[in-house]
C-alpha atoms as a PDB file:
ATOM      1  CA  UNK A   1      -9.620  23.092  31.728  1.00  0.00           C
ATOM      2  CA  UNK A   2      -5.934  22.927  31.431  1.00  0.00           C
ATOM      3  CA  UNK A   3      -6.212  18.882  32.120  1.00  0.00           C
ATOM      4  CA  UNK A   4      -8.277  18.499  29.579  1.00  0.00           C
ATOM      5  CA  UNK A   5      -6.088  20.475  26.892  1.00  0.00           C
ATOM      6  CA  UNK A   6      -2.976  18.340  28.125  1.00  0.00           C
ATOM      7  CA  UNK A   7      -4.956  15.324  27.794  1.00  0.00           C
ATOM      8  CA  UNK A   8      -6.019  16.163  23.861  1.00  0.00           C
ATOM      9  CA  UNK A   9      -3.005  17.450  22.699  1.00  0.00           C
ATOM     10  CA  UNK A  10      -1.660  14.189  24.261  1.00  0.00           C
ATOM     11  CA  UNK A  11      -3.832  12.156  22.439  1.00  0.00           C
ATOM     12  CA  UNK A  12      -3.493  14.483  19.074  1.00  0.00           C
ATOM     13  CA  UNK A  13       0.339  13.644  19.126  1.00  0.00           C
ATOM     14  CA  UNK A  14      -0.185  10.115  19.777  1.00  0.00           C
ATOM     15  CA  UNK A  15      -2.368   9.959  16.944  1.00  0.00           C
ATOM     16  CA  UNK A  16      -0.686  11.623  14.990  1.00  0.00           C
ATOM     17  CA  UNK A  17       2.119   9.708  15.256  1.00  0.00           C
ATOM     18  CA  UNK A  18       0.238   6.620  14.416  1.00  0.00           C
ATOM     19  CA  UNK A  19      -1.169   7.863  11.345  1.00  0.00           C
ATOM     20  CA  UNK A  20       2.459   8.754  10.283  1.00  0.00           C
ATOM     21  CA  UNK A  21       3.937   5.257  11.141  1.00  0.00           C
ATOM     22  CA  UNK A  22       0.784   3.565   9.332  1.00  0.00           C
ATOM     23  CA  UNK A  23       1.417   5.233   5.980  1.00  0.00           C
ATOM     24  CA  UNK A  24       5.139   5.156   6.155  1.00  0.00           C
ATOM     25  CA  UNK A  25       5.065   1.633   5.496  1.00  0.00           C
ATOM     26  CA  UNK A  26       3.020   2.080   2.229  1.00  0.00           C
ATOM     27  CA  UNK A  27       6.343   3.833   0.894  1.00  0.00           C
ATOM     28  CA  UNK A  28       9.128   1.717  -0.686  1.00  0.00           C
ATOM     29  CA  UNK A  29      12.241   1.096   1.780  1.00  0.00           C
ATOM     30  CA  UNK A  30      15.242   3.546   2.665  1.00  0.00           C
ATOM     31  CA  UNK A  31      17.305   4.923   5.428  1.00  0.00           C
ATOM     32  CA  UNK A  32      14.757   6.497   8.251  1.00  0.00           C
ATOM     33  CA  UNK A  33      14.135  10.254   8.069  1.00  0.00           C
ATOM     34  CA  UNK A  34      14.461  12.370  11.170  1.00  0.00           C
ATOM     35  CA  UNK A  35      11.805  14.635  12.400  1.00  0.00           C
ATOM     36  CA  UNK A  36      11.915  18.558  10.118  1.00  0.00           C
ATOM     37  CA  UNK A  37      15.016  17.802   8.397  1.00  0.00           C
ATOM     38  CA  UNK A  38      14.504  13.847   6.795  1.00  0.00           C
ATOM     39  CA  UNK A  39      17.649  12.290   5.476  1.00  0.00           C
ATOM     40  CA  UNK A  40      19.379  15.875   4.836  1.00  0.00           C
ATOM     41  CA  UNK A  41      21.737  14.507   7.765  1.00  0.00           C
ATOM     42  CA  UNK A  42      22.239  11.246   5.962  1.00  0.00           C
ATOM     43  CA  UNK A  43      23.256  12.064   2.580  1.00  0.00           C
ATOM     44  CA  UNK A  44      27.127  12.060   2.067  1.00  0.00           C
ATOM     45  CA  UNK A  45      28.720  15.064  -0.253  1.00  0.00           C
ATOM     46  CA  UNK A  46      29.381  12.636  -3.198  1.00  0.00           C
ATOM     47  CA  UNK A  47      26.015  11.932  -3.694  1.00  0.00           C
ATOM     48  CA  UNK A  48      26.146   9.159  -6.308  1.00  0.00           C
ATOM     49  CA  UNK A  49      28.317   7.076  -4.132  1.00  0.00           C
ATOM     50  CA  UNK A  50      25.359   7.223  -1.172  1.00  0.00           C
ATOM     51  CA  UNK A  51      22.602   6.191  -3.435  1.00  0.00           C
ATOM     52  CA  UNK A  52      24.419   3.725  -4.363  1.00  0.00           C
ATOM     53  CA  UNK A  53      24.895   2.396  -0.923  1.00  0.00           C
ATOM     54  CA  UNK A  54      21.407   2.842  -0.371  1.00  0.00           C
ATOM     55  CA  UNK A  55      20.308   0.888  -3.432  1.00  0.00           C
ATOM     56  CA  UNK A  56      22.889  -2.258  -2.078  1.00  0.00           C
ATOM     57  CA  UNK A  57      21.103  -1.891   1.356  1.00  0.00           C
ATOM     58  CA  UNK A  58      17.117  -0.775   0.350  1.00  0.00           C
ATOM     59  CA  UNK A  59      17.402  -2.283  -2.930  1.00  0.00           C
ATOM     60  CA  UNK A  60      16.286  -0.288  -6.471  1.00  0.00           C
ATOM     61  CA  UNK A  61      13.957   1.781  -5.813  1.00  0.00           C
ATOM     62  CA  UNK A  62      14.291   4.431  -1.831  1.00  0.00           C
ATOM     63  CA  UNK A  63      12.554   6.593  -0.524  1.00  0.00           C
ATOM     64  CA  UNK A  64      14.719   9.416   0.912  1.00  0.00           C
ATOM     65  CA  UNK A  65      13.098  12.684   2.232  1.00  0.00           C
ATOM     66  CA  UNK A  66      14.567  15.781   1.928  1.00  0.00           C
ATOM     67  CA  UNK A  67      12.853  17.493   5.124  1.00  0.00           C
ATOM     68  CA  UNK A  68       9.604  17.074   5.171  1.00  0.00           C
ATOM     69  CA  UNK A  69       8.831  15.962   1.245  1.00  0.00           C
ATOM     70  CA  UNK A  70       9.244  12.690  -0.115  1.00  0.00           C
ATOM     71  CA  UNK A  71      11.688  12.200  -2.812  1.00  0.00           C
END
């Protein structure tokens, strides 16, 4: 029983991750988002200044998450 748990939560995960790698490439281009907290981490205090730099790297138009939603 508790192989068989192991082995679906395995495969869940696994999944899982898939389906979130699959559709994160439907999004337009910016900096990658860690798990729970996104880009939070990423974003410098003078905000303008670190779009910027992401719009000379990503180009116009990012996608940056602010934990787990999509900005």
């Amino acid at each position: 029983m508790s192989w068989f748990l192991i082995a679906a939560a395995t495969l869940a995960a696994v999944v899982s991750y898939k389906l979130i790698q699959r559709l994160r490439f439907k999004f337009p281009p910016g900096p990658r988002p860690k798990p729970i907290v996104g880009n939070l981490n990423d974003i410098k205090p003078v905000r303008f200044r670190c779009y910027y730099e992401w719009a000379q790297t990503y180009g116009p138009i990012i996608s940056v998450w602010i934990g787990s939603i999509l900005n």
